[in-house]
PDB file of N, CA and C in Angstrom:
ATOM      1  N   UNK A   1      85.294  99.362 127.282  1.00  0.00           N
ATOM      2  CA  UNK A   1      86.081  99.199 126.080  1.00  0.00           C
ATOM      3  C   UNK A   1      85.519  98.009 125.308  1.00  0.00           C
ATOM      4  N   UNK A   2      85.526  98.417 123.739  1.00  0.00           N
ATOM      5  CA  UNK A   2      85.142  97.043 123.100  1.00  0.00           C
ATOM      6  C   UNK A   2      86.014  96.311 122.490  1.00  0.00           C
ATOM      7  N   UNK A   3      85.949  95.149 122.449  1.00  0.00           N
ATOM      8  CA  UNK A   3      86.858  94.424 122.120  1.00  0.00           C
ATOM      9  C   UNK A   3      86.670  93.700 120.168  1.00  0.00           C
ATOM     10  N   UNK A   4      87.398  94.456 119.935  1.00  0.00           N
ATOM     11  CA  UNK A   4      87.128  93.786 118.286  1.00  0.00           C
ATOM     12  C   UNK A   4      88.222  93.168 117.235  1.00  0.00           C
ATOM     13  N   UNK A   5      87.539  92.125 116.725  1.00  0.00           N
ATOM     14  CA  UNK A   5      89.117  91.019 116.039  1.00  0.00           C
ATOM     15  C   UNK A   5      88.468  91.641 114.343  1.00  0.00           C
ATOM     16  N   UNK A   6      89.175  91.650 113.715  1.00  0.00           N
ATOM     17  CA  UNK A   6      89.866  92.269 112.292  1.00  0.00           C
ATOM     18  C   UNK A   6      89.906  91.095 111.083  1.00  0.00           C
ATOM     19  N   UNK A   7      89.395  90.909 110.389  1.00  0.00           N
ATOM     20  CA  UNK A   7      88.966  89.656 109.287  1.00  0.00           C
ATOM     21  C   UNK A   7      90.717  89.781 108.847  1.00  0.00           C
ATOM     22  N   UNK A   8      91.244  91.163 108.605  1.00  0.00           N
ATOM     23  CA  UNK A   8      92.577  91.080 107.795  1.00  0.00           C
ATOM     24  C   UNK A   8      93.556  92.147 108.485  1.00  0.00           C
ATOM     25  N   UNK A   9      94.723  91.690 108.228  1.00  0.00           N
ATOM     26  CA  UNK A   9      95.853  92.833 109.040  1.00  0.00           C
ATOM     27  C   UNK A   9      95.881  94.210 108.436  1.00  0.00           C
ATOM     28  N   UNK A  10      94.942  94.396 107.126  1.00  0.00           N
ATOM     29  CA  UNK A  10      94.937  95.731 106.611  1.00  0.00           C
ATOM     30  C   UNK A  10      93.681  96.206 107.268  1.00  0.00           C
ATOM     31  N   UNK A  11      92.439  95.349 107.573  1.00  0.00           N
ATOM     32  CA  UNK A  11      91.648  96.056 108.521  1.00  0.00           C
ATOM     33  C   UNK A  11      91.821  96.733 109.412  1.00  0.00           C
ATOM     34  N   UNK A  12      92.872  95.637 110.113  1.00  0.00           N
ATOM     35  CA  UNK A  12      93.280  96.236 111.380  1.00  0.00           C
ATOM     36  C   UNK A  12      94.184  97.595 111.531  1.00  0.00           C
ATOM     37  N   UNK A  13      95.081  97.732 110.629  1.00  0.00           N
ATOM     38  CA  UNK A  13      95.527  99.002 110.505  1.00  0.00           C
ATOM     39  C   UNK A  13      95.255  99.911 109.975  1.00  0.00           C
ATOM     40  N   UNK A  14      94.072  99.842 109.041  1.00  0.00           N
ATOM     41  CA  UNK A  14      93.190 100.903 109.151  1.00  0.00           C
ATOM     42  C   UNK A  14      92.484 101.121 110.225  1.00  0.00           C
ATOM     43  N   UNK A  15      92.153 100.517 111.127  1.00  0.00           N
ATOM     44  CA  UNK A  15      91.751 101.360 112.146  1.00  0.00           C
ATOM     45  C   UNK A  15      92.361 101.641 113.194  1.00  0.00           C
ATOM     46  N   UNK A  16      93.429 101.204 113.346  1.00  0.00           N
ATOM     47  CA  UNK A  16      94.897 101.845 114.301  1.00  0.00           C
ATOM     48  C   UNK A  16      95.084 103.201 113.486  1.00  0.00           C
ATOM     49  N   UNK A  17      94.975 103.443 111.965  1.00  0.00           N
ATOM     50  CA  UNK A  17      95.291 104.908 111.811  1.00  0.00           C
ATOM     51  C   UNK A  17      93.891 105.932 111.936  1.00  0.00           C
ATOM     52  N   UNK A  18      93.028 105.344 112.340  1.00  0.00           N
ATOM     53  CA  UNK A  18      91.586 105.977 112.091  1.00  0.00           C
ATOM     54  C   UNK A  18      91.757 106.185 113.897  1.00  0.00           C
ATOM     55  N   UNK A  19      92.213 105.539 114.465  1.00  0.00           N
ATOM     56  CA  UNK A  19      92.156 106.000 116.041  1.00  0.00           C
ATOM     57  C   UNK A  19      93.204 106.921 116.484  1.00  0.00           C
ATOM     58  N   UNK A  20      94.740 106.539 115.645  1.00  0.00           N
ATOM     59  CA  UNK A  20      95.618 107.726 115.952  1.00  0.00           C
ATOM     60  C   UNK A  20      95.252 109.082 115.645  1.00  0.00           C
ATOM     61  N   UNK A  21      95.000 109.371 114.334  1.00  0.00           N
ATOM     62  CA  UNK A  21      94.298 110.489 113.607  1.00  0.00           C
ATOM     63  C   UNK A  21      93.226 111.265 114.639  1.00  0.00           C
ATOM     64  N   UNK A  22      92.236 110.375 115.163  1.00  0.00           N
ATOM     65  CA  UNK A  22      91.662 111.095 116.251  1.00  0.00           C
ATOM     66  C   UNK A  22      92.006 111.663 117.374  1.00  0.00           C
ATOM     67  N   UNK A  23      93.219 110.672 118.267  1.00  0.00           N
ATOM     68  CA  UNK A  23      93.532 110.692 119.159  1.00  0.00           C
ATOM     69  C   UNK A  23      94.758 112.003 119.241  1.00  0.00           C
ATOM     70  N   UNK A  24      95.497 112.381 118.170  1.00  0.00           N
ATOM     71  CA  UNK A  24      96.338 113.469 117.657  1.00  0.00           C
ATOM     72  C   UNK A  24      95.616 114.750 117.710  1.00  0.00           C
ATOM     73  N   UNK A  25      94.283 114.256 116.666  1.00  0.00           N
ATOM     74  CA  UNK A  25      93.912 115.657 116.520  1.00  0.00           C
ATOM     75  C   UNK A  25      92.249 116.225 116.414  1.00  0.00           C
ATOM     76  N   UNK A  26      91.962 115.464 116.631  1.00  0.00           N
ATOM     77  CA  UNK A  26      90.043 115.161 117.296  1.00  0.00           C
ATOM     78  C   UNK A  26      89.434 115.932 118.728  1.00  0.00           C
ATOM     79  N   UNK A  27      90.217 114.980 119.578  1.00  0.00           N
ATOM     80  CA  UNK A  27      89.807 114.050 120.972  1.00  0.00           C
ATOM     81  C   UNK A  27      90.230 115.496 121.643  1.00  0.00           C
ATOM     82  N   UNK A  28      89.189 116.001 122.473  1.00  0.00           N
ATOM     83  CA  UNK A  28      89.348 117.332 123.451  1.00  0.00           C
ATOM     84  C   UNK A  28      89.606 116.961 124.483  1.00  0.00           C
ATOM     85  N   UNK A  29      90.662 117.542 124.805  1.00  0.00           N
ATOM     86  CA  UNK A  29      91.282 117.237 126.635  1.00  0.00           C
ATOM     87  C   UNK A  29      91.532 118.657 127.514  1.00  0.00           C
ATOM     88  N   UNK A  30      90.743 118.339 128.520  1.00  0.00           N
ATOM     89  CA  UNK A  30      90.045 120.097 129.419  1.00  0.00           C
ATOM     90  C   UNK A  30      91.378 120.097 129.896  1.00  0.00           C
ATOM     91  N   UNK A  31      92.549 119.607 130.260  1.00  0.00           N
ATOM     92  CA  UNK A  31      93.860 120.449 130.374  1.00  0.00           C
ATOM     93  C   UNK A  31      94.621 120.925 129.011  1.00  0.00           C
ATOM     94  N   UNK A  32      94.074 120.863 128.294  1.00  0.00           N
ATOM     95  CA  UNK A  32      94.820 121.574 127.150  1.00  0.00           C
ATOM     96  C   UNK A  32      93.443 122.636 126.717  1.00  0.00           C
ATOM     97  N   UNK A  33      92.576 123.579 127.586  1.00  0.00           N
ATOM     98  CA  UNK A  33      91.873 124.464 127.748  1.00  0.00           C
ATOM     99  C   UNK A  33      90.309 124.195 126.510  1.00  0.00           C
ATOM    100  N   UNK A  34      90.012 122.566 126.831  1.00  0.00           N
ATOM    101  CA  UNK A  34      89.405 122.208 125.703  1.00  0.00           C
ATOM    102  C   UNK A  34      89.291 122.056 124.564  1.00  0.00           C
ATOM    103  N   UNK A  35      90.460 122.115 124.204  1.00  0.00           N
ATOM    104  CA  UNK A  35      91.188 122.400 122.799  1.00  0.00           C
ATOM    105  C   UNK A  35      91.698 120.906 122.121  1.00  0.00           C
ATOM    106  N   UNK A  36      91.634 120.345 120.751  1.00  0.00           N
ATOM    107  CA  UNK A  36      92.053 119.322 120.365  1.00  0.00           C
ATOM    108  C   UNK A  36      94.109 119.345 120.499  1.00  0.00           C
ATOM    109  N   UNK A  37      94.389 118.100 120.640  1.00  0.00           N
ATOM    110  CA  UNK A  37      96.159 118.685 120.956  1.00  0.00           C
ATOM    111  C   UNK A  37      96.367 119.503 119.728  1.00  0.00           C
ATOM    112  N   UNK A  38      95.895 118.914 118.291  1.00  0.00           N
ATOM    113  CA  UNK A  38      96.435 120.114 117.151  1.00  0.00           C
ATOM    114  C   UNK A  38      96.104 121.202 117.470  1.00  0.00           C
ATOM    115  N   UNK A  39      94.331 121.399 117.749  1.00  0.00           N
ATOM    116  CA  UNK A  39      94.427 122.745 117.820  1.00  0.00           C
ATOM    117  C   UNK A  39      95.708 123.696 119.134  1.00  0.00           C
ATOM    118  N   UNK A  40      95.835 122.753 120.168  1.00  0.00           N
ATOM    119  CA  UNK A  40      96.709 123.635 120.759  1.00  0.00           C
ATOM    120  C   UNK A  40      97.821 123.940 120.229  1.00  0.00           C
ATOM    121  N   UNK A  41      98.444 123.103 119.575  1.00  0.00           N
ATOM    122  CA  UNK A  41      99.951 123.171 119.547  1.00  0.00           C
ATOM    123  C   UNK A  41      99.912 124.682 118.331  1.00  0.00           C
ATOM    124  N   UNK A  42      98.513 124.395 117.583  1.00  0.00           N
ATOM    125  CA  UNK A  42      98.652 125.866 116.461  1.00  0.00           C
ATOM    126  C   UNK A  42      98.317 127.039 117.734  1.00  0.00           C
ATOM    127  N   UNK A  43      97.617 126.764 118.454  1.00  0.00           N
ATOM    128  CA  UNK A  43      97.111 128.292 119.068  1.00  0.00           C
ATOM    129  C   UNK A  43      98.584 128.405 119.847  1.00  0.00           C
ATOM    130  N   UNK A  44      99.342 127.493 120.573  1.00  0.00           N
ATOM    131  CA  UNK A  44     100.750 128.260 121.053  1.00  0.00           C
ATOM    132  C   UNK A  44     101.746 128.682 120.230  1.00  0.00           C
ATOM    133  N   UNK A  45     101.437 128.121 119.166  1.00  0.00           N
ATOM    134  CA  UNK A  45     102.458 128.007 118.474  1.00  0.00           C
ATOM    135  C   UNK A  45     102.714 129.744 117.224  1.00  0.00           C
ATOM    136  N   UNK A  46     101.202 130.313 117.358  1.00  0.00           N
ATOM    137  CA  UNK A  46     100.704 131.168 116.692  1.00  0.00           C
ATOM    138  C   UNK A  46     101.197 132.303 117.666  1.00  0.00           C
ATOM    139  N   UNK A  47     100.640 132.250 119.328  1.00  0.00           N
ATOM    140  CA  UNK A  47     101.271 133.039 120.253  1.00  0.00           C
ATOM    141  C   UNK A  47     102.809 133.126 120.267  1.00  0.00           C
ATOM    142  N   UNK A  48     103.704 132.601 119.941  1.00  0.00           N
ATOM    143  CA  UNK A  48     105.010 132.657 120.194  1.00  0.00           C
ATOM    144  C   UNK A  48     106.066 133.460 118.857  1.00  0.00           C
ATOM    145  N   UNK A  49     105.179 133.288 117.733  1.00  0.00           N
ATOM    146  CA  UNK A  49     105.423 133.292 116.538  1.00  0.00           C
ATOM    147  C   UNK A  49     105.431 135.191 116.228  1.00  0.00           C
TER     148      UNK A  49
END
């Protein structure tokens, strides 16, 4: 992990939303069948529908 300090508190929360944004709907996790969580929640969500 890297460790990084932020010149300004708007830096910094731009990149707290640049990591959530990924972490929501980017970031592939092999128990959710390799699928980003958005994409899962549309592919179950499409099956049920």
């Amino acid at each position: 992990m890297t460790l990084t300090h932020y010149q300004t508190r708007d830096k910094l929360e731009t990149a707290m939303r640049v990591w959530i944004k990924y972490y929501n709907e980017s970031r592939i996790k092999e128990n959710l069948g390799g699928q980003s969580p958005i994409d899962y929640r549309i592919s179950t969500t499409e099956q049920v529908a």
